[in-house]
C-alpha atoms as a PDB file:
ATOM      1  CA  UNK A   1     -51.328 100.913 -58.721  1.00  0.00           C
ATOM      2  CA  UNK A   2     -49.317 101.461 -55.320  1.00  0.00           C
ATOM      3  CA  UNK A   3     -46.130 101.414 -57.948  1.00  0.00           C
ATOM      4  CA  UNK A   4     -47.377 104.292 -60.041  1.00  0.00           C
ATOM      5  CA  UNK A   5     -48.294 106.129 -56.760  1.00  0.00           C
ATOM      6  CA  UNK A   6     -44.471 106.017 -55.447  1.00  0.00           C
ATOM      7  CA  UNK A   7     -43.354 106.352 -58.677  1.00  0.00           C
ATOM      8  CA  UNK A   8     -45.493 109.748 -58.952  1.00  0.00           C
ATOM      9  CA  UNK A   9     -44.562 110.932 -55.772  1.00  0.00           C
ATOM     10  CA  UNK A  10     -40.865 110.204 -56.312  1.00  0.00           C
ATOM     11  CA  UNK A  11     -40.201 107.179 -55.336  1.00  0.00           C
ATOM     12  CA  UNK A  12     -38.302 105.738 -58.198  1.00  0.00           C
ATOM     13  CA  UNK A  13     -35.891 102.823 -58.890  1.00  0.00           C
ATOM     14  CA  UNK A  14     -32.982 105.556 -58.317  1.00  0.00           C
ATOM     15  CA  UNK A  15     -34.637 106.960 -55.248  1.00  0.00           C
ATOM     16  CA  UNK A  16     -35.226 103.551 -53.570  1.00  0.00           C
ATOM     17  CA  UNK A  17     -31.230 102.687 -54.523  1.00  0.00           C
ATOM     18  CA  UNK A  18     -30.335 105.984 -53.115  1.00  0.00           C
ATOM     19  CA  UNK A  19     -32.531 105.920 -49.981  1.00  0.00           C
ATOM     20  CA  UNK A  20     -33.642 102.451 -49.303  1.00  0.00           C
ATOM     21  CA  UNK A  21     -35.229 102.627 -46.009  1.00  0.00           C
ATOM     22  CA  UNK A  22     -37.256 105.603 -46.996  1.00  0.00           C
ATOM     23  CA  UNK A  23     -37.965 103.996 -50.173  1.00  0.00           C
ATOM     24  CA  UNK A  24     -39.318 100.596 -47.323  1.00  0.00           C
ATOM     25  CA  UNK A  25     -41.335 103.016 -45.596  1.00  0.00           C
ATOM     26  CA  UNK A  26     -43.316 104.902 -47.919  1.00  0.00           C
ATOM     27  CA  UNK A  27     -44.160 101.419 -49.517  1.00  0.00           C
ATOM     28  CA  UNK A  28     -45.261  99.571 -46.251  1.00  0.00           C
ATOM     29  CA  UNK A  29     -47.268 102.391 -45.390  1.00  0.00           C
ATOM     30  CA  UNK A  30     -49.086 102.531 -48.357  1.00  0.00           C
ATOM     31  CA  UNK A  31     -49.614  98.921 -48.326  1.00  0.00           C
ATOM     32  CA  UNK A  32     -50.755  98.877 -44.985  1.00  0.00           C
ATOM     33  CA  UNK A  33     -53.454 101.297 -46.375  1.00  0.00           C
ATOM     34  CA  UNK A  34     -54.279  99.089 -48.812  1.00  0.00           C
ATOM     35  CA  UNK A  35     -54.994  96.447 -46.907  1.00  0.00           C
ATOM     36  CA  UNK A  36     -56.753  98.305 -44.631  1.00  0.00           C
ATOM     37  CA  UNK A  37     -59.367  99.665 -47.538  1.00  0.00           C
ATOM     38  CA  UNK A  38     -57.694 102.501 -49.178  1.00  0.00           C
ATOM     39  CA  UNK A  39     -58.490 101.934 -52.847  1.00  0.00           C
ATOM     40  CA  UNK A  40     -58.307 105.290 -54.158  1.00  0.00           C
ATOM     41  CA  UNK A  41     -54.776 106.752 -56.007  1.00  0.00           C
ATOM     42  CA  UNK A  42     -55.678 110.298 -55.076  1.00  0.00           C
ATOM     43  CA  UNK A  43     -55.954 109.057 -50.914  1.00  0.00           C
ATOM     44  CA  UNK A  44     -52.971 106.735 -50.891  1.00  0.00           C
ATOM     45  CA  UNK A  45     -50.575 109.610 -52.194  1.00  0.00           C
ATOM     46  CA  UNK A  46     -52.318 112.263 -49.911  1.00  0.00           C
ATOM     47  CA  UNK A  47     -51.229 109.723 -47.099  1.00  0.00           C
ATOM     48  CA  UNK A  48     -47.423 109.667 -48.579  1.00  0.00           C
ATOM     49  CA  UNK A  49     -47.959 113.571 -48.305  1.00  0.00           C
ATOM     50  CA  UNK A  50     -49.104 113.604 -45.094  1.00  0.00           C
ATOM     51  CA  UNK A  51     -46.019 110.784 -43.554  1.00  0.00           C
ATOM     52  CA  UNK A  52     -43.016 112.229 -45.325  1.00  0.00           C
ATOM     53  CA  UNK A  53     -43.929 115.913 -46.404  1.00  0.00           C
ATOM     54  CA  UNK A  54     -43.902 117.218 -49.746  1.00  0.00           C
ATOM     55  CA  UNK A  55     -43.890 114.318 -53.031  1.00  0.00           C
ATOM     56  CA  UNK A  56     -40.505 114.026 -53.936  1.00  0.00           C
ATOM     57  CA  UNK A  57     -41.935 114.701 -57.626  1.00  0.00           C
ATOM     58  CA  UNK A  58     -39.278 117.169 -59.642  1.00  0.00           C
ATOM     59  CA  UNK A  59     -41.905 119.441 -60.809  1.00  0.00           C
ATOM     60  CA  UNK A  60     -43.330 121.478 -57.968  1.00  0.00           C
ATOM     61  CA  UNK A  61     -46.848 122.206 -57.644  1.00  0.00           C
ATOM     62  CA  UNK A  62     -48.327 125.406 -58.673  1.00  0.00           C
ATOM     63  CA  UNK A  63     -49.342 125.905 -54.517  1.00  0.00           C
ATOM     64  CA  UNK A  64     -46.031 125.328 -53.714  1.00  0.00           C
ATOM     65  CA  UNK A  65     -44.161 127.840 -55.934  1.00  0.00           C
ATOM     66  CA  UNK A  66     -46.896 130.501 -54.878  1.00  0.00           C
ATOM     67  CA  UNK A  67     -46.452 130.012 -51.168  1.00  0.00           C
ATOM     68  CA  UNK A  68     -42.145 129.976 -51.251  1.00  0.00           C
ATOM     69  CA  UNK A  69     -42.534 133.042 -53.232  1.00  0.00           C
ATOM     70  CA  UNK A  70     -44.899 134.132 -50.830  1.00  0.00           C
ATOM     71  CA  UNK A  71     -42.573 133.392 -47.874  1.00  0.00           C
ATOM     72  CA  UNK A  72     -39.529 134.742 -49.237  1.00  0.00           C
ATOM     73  CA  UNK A  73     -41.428 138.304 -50.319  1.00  0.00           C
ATOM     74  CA  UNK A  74     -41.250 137.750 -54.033  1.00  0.00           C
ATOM     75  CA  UNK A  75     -43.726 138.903 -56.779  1.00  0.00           C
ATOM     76  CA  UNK A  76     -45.838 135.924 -58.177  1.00  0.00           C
ATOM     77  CA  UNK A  77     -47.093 136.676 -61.932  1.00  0.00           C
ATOM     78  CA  UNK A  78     -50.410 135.737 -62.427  1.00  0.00           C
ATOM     79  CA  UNK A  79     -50.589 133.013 -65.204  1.00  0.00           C
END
């Protein structure tokens, strides 16, 4: 389970070669969580959110797109 987490949040094979320590840190903390109770995906990558920012995932979330363009002044089209 905590693979598929850092996996989803961008924390690949490439990423960890790329970035190792990073890569070491996002792990320990989530398996500190783990060990400390946190069972639930959803939670776990909330906390990777809330260490390191943004998921490193190469599709950016709907929110995300809508605030930038919000930021820089753009026009968002309404899906």
């Amino acid at each position: 389970m905590l693979q598929i987490i850092l996996d989803t949040a961008g924390y690949d094979a490439a990423s960890s070669l790329a970035d190792p320590k990073r890569y070491n840190v996002a792990a320990k903390l989530l398996i500190r969580r783990f060990q400390e109770g946190g069972t639930s995906s959803r939670a776990l990558s909330q906390e990777l959110d809330r260490h390191f920012g943004t998921s490193l995932s190469k599709e950016p979330l709907e929110s995300f797109s809508r605030t930038r363009a919000s930021i820089q002044g753009l026009r968002v089209s309404s899906s």
